[in-house]
Protein backbone atom coordinates (compact mmCIF):
# COMPACT_ATOMS: atom_id res chain seq x y z
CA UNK A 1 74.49 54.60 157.74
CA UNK A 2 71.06 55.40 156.89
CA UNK A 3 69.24 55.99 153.74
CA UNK A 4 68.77 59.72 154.52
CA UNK A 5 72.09 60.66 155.41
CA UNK A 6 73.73 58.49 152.58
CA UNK A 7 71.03 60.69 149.96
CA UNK A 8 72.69 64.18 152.10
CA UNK A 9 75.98 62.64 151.37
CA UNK A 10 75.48 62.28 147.82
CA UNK A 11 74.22 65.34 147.37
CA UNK A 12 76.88 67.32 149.20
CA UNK A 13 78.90 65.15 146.94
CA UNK A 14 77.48 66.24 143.94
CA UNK A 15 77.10 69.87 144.77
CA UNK A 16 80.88 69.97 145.57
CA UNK A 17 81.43 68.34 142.10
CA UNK A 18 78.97 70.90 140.37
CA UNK A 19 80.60 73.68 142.08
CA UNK A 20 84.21 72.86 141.43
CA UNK A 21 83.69 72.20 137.72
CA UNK A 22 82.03 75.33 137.32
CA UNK A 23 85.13 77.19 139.33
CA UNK A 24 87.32 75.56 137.06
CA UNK A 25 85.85 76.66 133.77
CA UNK A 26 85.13 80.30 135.26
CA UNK A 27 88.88 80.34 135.59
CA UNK A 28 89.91 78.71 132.76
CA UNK A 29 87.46 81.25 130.61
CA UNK A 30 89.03 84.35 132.85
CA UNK A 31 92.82 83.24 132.07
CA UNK A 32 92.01 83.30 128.28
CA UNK A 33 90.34 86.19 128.29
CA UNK A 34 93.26 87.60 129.62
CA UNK A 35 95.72 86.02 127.64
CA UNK A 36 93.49 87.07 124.48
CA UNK A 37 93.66 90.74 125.88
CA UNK A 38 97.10 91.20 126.95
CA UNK A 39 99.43 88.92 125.56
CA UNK A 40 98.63 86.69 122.31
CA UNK A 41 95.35 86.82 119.73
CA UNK A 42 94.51 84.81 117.05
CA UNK A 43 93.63 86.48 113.85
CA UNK A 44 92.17 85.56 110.52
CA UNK A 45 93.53 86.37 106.96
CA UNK A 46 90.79 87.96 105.02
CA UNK A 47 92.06 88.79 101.79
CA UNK A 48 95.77 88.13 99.73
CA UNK A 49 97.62 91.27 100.38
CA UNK A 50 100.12 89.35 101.81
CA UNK A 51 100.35 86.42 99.51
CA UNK A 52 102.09 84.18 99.31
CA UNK A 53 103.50 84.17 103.01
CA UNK A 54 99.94 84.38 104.02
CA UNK A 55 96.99 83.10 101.91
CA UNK A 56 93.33 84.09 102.63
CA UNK A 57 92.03 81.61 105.56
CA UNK A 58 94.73 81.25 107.29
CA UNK A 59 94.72 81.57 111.19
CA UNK A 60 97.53 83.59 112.77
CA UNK A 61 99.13 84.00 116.62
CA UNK A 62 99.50 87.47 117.25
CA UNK A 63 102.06 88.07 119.65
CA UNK A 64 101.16 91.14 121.54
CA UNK A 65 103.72 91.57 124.06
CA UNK A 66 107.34 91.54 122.60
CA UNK A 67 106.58 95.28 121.58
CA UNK A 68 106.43 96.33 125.15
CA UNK A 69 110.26 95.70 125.52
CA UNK A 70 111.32 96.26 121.81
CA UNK A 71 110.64 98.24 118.97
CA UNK A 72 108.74 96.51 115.93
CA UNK A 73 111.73 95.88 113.04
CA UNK A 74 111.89 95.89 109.28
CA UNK A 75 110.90 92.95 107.82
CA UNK A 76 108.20 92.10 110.69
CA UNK A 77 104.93 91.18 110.16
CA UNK A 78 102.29 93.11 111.66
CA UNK A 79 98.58 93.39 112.73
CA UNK A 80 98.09 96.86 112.96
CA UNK A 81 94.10 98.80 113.48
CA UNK A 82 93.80 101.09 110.83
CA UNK A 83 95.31 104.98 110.47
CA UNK A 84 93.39 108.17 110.45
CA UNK A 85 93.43 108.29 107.20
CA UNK A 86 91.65 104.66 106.04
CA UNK A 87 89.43 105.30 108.85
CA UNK A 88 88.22 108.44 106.98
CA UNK A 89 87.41 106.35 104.28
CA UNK A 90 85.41 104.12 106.24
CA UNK A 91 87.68 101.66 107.72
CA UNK A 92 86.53 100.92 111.36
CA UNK A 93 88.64 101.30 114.23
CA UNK A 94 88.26 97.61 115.18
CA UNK A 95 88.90 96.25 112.00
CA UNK A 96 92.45 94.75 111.35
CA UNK A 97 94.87 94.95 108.93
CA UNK A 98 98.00 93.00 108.71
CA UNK A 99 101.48 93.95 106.72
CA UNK A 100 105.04 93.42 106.80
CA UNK A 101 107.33 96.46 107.95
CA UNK A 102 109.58 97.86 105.34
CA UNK A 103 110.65 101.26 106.65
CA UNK A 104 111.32 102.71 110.48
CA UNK A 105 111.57 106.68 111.06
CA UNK A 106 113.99 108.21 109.44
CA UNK A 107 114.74 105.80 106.57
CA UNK A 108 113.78 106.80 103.46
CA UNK A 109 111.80 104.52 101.12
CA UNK A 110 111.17 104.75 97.15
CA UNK A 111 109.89 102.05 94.52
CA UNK A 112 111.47 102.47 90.98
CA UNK A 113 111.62 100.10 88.15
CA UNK A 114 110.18 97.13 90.18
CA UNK A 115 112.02 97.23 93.13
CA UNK A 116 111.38 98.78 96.67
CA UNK A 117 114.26 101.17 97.94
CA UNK A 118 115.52 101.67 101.34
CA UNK A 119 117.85 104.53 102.42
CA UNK A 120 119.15 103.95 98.35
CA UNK A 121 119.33 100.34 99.01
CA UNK A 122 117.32 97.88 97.06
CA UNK A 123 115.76 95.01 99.13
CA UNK A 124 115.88 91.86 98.78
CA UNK A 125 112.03 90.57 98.52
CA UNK A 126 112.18 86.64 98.22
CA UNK A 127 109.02 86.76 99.90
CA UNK A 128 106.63 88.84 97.57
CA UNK A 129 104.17 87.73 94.82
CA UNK A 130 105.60 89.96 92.51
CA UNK A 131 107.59 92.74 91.53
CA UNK A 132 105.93 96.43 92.29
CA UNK A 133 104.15 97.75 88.96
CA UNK A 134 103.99 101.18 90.37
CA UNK A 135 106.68 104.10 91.30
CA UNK A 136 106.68 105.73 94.42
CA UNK A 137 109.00 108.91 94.82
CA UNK A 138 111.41 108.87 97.68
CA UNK A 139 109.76 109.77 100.87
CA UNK A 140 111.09 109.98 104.32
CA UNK A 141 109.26 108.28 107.25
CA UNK A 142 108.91 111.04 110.43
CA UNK A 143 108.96 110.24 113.98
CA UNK A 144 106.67 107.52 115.09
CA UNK A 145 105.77 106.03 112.26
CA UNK A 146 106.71 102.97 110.05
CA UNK A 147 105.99 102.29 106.38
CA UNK A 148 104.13 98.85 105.54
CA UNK A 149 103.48 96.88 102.58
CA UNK A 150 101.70 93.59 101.72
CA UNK A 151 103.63 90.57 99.94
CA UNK A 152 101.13 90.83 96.63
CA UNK A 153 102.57 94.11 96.34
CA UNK A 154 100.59 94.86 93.44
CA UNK A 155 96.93 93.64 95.48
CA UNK A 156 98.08 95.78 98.87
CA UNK A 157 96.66 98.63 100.30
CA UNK A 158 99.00 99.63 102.00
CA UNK A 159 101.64 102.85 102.82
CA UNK A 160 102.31 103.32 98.94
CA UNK A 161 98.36 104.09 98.86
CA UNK A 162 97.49 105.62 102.18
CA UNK A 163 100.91 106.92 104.09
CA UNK A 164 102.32 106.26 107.03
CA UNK A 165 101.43 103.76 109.96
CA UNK A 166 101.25 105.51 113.88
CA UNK A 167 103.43 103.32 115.95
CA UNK A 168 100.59 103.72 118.27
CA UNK A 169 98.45 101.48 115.96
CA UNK A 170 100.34 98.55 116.42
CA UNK A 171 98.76 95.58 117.91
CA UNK A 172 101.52 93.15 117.81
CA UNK A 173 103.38 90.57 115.42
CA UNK A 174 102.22 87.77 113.93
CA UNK A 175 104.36 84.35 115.09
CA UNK A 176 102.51 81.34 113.34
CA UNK A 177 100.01 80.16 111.32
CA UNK A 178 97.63 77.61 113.37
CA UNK A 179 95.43 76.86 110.00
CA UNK A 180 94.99 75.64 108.00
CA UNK A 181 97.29 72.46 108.74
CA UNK A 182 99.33 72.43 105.74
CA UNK A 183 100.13 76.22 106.86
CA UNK A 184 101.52 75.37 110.23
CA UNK A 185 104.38 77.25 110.70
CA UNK A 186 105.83 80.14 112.16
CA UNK A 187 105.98 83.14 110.17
């Protein structure tokens, strides 16, 4: 072989190298994109409104497809964009929040004497900071909606300040905690 077809051999060689590599990143790049888009996100915890399940820095998996074949359910944890109403106050549409579910539509919810009401029933919060150091009237949650509180129920804003969360606003529900490592975990 000579010296100038062994040189056009190594570069077809490295060409076909250079070009697969960068195929393989393009895709790889794509297939998150879409993944990030359509069917899991990850999310960051900015303040403690949901302490102590979730602590500020922690890094979440939002799961954004299970919605598509069920409804969201009381207890879950959501990341949710914010309503009309916070939005009026300067909240951007882009900007997350995240809460746990308390109430669907048609349940009535109430907080009385440190303890959050639904339908008459009290719940059972091992999860939250702290009992509620506020009273909220009973109110009944209309169609499409769901009524959300944070863990540090006394650091949230959440329903018991602003109202009702659209259905519509859902982005998914968070899964696990990614970080920090002593978080790891799924939610």
């Amino acid at each position: 072989m000579t010296k100038s077809s062994e040189t056009v051999k190594q570069n077809f060689s490295l060409r076909t190298i250079i070009k697969e590599n960068f195929t393989t990143i393009a895709f790889g790049l794509i297939l998150a994109l879409l993944i990030r888009i359509f069917i899991a996100e990850p999310r960051f915890i900015p303040s403690e409104s949901m302490y102590p399940t979730l602590a500020i820095g922690d890094r979440l998996v939002v799961d954004k497809v299970s919605y598509n074949f069920t409804k969201p359910q009381n207890q879950d944890i959501i990341v949710f964009s914010p309503p009309p109403q916070l939005q009026i106050l300067g909240y951007q549409q882009d900007q997350a929040f995240i809460k746990r579910i308390i109430a669907q539509a048609g349940e009535t919810v109430a907080v009385k004497e440190g303890k959050v009401f639904v339908n008459n029933q009290p719940l059972e919060e091992d999860y939250i900071l702290s009992p509620p150091q506020y009273n909220l009237d009973a109110i009944k949650v209309p169609q499409g909606y769901v009524f959300v509180m944070g863990d540090n129920r006394n650091n949230s804003n959440d329903s018991h300040i602003w109202g009702f969360l659209p259905v519509e606003n859902i982005i998914g529900k968070a899964i696990f905690t990614f970080w920090p490592p002593e978080h790891i975990g799924i939610i």
